[in-house]
C-alpha atoms as a PDB file:
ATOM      1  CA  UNK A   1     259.569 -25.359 173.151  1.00  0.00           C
ATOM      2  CA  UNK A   2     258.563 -24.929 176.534  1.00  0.00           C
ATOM      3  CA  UNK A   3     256.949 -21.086 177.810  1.00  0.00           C
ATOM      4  CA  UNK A   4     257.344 -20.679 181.425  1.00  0.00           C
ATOM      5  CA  UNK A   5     255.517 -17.381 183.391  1.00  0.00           C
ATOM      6  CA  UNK A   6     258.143 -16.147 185.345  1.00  0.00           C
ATOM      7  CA  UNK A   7     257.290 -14.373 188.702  1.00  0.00           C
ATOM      8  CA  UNK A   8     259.362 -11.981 191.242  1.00  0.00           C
ATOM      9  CA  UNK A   9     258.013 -12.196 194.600  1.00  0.00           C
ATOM     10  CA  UNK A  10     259.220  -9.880 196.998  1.00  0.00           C
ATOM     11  CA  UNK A  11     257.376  -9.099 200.688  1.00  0.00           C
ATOM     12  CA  UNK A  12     255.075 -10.886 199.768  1.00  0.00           C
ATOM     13  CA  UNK A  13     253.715  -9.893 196.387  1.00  0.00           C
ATOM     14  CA  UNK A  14     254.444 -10.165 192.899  1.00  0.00           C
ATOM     15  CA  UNK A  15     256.595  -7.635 191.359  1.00  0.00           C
ATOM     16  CA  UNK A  16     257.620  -6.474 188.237  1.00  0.00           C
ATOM     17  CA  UNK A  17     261.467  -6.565 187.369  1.00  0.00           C
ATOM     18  CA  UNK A  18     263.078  -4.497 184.898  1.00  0.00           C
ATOM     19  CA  UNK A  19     266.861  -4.780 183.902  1.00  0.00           C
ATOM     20  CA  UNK A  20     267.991  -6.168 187.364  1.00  0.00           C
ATOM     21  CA  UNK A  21     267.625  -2.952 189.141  1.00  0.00           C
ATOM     22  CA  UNK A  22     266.000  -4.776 191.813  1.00  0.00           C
ATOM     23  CA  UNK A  23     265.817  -1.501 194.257  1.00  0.00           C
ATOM     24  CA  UNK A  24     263.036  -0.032 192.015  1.00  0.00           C
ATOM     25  CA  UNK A  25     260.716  -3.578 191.792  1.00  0.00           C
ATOM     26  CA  UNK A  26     257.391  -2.453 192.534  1.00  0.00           C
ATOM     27  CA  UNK A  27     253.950  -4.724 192.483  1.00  0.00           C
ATOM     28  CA  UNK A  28     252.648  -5.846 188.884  1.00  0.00           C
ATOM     29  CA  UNK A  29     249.194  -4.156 189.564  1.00  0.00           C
ATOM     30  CA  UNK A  30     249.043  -2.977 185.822  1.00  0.00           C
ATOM     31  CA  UNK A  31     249.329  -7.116 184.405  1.00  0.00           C
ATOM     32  CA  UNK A  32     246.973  -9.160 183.542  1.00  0.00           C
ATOM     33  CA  UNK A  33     245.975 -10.428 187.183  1.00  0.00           C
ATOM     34  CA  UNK A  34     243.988  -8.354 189.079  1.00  0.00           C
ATOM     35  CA  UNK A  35     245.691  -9.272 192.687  1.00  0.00           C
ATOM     36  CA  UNK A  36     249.523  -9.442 193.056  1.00  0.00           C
ATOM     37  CA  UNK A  37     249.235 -12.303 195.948  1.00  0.00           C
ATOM     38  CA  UNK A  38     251.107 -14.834 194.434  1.00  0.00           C
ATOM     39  CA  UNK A  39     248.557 -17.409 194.791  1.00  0.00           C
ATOM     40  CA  UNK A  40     245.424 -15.576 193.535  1.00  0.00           C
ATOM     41  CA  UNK A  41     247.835 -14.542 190.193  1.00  0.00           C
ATOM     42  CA  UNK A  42     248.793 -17.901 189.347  1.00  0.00           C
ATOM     43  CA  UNK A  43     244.822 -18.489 189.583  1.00  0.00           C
ATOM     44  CA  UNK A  44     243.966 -15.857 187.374  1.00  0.00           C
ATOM     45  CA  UNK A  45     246.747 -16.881 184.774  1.00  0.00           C
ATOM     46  CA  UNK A  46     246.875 -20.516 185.027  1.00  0.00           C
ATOM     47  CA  UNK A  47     250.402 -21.020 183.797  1.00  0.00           C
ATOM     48  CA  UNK A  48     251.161 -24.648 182.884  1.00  0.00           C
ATOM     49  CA  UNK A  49     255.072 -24.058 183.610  1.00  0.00           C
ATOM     50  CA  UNK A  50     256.356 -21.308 186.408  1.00  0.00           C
ATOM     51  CA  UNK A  51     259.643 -19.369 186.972  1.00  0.00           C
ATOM     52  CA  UNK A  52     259.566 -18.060 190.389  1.00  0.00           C
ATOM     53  CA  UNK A  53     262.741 -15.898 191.872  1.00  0.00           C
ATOM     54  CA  UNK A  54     262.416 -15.161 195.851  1.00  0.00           C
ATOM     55  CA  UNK A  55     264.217 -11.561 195.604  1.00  0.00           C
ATOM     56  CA  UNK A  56     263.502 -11.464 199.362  1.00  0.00           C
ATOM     57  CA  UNK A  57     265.557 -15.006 199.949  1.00  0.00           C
ATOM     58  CA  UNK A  58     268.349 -13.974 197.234  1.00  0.00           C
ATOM     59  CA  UNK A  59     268.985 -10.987 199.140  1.00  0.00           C
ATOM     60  CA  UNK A  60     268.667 -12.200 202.458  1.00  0.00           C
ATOM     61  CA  UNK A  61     266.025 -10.109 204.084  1.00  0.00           C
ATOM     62  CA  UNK A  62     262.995 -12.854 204.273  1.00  0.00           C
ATOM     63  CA  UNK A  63     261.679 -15.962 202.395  1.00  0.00           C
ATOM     64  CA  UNK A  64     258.598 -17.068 201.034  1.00  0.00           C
ATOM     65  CA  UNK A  65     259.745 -20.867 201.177  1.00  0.00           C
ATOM     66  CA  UNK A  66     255.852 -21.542 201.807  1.00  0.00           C
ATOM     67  CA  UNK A  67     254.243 -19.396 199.470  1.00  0.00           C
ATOM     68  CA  UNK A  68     256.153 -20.934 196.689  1.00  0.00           C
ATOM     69  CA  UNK A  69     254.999 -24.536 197.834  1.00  0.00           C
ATOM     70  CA  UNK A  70     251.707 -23.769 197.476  1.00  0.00           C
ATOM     71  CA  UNK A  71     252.057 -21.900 193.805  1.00  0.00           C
ATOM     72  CA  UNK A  72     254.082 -25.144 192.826  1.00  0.00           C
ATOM     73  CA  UNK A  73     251.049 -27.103 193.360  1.00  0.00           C
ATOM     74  CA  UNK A  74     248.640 -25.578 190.770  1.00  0.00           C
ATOM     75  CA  UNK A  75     251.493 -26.288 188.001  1.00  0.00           C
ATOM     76  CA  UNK A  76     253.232 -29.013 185.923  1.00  0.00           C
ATOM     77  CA  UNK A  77     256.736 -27.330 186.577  1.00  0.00           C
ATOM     78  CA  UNK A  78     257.662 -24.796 188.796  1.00  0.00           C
ATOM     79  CA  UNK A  79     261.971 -23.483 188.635  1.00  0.00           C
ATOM     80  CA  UNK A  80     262.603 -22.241 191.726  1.00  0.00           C
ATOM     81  CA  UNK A  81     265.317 -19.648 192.176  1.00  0.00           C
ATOM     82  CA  UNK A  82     265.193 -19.248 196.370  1.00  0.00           C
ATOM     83  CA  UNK A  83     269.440 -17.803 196.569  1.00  0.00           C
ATOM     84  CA  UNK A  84     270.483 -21.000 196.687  1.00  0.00           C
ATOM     85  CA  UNK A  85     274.236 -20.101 198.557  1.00  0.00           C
ATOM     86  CA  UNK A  86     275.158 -24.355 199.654  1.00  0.00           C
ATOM     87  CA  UNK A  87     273.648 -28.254 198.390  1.00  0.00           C
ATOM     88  CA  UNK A  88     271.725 -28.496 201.656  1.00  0.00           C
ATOM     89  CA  UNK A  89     269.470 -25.406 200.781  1.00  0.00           C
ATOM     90  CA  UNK A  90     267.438 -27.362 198.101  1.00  0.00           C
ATOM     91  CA  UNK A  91     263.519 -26.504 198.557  1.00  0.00           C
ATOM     92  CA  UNK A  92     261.878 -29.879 198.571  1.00  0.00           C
ATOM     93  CA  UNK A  93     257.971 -29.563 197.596  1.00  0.00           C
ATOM     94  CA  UNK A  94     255.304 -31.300 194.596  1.00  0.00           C
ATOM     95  CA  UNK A  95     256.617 -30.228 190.886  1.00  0.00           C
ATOM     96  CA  UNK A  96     259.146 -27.756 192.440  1.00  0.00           C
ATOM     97  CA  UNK A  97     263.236 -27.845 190.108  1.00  0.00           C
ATOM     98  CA  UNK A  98     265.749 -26.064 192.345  1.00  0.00           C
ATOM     99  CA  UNK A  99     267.424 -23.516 190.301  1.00  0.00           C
ATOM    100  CA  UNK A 100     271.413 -22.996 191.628  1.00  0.00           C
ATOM    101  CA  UNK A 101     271.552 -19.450 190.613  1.00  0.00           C
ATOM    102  CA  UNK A 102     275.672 -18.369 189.871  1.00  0.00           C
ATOM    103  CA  UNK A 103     274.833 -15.048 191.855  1.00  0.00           C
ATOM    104  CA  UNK A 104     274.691 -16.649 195.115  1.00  0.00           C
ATOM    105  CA  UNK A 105     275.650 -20.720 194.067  1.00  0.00           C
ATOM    106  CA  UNK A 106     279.659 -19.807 194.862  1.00  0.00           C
ATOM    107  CA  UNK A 107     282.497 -21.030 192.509  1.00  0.00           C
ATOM    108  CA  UNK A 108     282.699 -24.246 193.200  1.00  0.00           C
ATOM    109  CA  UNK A 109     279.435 -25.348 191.081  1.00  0.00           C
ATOM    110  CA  UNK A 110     280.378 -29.535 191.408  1.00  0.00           C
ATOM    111  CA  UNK A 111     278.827 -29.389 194.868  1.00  0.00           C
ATOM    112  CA  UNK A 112     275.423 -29.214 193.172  1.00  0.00           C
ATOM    113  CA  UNK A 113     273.663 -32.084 192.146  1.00  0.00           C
ATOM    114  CA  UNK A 114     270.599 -31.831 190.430  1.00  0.00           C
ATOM    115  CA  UNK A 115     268.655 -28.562 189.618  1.00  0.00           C
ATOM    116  CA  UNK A 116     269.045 -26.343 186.647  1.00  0.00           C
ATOM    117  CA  UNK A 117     272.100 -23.888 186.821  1.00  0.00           C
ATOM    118  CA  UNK A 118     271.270 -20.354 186.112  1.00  0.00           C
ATOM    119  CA  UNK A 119     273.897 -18.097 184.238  1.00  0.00           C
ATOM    120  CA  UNK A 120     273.154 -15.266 185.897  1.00  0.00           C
ATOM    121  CA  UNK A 121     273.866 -12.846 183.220  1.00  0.00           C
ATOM    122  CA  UNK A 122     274.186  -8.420 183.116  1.00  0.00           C
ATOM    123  CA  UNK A 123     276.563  -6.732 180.318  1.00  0.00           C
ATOM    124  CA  UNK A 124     277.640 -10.188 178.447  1.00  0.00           C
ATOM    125  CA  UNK A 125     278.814 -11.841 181.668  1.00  0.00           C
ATOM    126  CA  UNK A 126     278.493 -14.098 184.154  1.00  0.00           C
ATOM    127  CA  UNK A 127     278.181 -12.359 187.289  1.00  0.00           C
ATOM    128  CA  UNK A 128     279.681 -12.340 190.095  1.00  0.00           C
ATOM    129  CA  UNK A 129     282.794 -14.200 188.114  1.00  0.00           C
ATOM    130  CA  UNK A 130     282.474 -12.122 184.850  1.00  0.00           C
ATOM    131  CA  UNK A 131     283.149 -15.156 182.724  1.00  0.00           C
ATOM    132  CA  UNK A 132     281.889 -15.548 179.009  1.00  0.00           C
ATOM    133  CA  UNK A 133     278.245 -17.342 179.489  1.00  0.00           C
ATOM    134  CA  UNK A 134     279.837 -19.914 176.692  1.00  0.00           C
ATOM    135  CA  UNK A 135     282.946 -20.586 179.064  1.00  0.00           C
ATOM    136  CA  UNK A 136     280.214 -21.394 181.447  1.00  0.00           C
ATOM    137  CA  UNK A 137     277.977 -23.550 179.742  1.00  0.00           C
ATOM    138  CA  UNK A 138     281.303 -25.651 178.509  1.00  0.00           C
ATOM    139  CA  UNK A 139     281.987 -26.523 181.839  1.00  0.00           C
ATOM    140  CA  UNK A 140     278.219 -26.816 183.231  1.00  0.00           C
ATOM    141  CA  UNK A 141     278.121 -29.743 180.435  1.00  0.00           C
ATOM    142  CA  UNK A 142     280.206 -31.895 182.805  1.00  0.00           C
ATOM    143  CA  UNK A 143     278.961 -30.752 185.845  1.00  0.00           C
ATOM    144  CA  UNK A 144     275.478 -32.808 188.046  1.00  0.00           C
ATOM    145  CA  UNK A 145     272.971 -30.443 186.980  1.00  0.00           C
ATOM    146  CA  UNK A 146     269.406 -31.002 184.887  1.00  0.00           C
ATOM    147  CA  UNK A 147     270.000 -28.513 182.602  1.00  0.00           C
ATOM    148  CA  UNK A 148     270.990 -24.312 182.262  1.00  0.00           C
ATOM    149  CA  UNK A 149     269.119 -21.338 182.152  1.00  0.00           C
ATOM    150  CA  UNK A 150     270.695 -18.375 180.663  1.00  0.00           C
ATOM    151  CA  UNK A 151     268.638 -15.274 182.577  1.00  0.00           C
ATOM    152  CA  UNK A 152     269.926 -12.059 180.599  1.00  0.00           C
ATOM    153  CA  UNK A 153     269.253  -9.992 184.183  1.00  0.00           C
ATOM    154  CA  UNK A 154     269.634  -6.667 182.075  1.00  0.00           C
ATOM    155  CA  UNK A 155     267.712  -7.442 179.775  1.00  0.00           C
ATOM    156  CA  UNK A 156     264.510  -8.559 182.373  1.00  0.00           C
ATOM    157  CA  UNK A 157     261.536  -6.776 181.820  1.00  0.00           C
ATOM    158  CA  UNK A 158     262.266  -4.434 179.054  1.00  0.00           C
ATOM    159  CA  UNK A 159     261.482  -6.444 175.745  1.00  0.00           C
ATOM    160  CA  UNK A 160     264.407  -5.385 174.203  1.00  0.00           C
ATOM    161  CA  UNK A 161     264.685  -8.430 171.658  1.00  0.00           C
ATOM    162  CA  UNK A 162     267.367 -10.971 171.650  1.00  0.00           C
ATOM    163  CA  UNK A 163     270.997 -11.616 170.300  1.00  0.00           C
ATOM    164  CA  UNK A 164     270.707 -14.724 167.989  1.00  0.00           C
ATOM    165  CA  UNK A 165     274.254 -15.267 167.309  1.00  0.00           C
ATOM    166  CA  UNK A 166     275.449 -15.149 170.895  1.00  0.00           C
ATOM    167  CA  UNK A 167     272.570 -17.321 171.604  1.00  0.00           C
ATOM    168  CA  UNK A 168     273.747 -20.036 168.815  1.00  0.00           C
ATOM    169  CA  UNK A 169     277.136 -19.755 170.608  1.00  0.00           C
ATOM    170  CA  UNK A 170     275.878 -20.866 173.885  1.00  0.00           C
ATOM    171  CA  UNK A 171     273.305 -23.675 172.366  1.00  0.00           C
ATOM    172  CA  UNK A 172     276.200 -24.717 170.398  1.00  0.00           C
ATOM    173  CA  UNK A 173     278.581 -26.035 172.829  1.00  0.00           C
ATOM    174  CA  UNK A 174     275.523 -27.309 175.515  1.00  0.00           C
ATOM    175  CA  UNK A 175     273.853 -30.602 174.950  1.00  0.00           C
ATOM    176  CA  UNK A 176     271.583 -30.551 178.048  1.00  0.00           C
ATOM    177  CA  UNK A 177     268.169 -28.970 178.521  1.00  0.00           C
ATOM    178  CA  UNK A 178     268.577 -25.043 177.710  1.00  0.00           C
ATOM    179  CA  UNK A 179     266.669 -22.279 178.267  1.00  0.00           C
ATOM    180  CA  UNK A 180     266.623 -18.498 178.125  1.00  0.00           C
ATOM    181  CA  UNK A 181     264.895 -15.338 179.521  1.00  0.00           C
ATOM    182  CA  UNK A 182     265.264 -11.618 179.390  1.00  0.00           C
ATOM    183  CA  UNK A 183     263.984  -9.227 176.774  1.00  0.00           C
ATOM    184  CA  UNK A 184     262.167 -11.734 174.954  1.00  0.00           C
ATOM    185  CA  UNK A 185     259.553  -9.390 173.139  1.00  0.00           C
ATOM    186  CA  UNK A 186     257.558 -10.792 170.741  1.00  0.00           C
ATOM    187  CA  UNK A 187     256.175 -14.112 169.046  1.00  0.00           C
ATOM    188  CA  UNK A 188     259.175 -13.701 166.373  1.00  0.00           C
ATOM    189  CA  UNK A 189     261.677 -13.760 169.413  1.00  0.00           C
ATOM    190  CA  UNK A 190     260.296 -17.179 170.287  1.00  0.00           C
ATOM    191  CA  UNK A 191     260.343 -19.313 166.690  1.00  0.00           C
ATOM    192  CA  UNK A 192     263.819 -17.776 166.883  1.00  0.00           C
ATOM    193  CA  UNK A 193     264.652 -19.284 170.013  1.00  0.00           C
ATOM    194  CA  UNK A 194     262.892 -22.788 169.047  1.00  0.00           C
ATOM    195  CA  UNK A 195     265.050 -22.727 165.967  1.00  0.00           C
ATOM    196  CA  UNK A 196     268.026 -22.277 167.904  1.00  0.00           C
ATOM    197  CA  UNK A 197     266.986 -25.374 169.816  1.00  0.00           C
ATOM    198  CA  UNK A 198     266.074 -23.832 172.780  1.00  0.00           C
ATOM    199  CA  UNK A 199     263.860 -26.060 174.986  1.00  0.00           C
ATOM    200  CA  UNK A 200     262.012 -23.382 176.729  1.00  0.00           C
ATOM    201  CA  UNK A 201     262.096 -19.547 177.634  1.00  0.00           C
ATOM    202  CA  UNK A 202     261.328 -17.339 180.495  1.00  0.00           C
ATOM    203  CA  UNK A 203     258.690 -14.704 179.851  1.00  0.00           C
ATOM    204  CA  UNK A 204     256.260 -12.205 181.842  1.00  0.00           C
ATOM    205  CA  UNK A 205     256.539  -8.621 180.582  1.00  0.00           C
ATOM    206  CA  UNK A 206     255.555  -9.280 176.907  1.00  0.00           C
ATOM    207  CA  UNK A 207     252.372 -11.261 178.152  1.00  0.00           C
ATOM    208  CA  UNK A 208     250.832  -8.597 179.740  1.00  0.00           C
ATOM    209  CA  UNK A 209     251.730  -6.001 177.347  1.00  0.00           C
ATOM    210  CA  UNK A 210     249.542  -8.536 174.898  1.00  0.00           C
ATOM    211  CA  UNK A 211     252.371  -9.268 172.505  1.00  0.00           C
ATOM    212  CA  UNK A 212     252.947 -12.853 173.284  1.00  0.00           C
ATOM    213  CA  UNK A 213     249.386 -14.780 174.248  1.00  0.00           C
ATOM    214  CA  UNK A 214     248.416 -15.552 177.367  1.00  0.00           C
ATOM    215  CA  UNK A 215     246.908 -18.943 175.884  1.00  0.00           C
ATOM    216  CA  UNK A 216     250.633 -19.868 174.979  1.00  0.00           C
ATOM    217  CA  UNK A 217     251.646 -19.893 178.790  1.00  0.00           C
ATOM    218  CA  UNK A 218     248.312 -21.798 179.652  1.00  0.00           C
ATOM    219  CA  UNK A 219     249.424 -24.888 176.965  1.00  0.00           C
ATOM    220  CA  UNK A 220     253.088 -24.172 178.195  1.00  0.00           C
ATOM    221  CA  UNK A 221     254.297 -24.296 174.942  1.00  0.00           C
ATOM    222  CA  UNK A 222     254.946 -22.965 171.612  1.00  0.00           C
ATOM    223  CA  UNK A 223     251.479 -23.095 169.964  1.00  0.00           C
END
């Protein structure tokens, strides 16, 4: 199973989110980096996989389209989730996968090829449609897209452990590339989630509160 750093960037630095209350975000200057410029972080950590989110973009008040470029290019794989709001907004760039996030993608999600489809999720649903995440995933199976991610947004940043059996609902009836962030809290969450047959999850808070190794997000995988 693939571990992927994730990263909230917002004007210009990187921030710590915490149960999608994006209003109180403020710089990660307690983590284990000891800048939060995006680019000297990624230095310090050395991720093998990255999960970036441009708060700035998915809100519309800026964009670090460059920034992220240039973090792309000291991984192997770097999700991008830039707002993505029409097809022709893809972020072209080395090892960069467009995420189509459902908060800003729209409802008509067959205009999307390519990517990985985030199911943008806060109190069990789907937001901004408030569909089950399974009702989802059923019809992202026949939809253009590279995979799913299911980002629990109120769970983010507060390590409050995850549901197994809604999980095994939504890896049940999806056959593509899944994977899954939000609360994950410790190294028992992830065997959990690679038992599942999850093929990666989204992590940041529990590796620098030391309960998940950094070492693990430097192999980008489940060591």
């Amino acid at each position: 199973m693939d571990i992927v750093l994730a990263m909230d960037l917002r004007h210009g630095n990187v921030v710590h989110g915490k149960a999608g209350n994006r209003a109180g975000y403020l710089p990660l200057d307690w983590g284990l980096s000891s800048s939060t410029e995006p680019l000297r972080y990624i230095s310090e950590l050395h991720p093998k996989n990255l999960y970036i989110a441009d708060l700035d973009r998915i809100e519309k008040t800026g964009s670090h389209d460059d920034v992220i470029r240039a973090c792309a290019k000291k991984v192997a794989c770097c999700y991008v989730d830039r707002g993505i709001r029409t097809p022709n907004e893809y972020l072209t760039g080395d090892h960069i996968v467009n995420i189509i996030g459902t908060e800003t993608s729209g409802d008509d999600l067959s205009r999307y090829h390519g990517g990985f489809l985030s199911l943008d999720i806060k109190h069990g649903k789907v937001i901004p449609s408030g569909r089950t995440p399974v009702d989802m995933l059923v019809e992202a199976e026949r939809l253009g897209f590279e995979g799913c991610i299911i980002l629990n947004l109120g769970a983010v940043g507060t390590q409050s452990g995850i549901d197994p059996a809604a999980l095994r609902s939504m890896r049940s009836v999806y056959s593509q590339k899944l994977l899954y962030g939000g609360g994950v809290a410790t190294k028992t969450d992830l065997y959990l989630l690679a038992s599942m047959g999850f093929d990666g999850t989204i992590i940041a808070t529990a590796v620098h509160r030391g309960e998940i190794p950094l070492a693990w997000v430097q192999e980008g995988c489940l060591c």
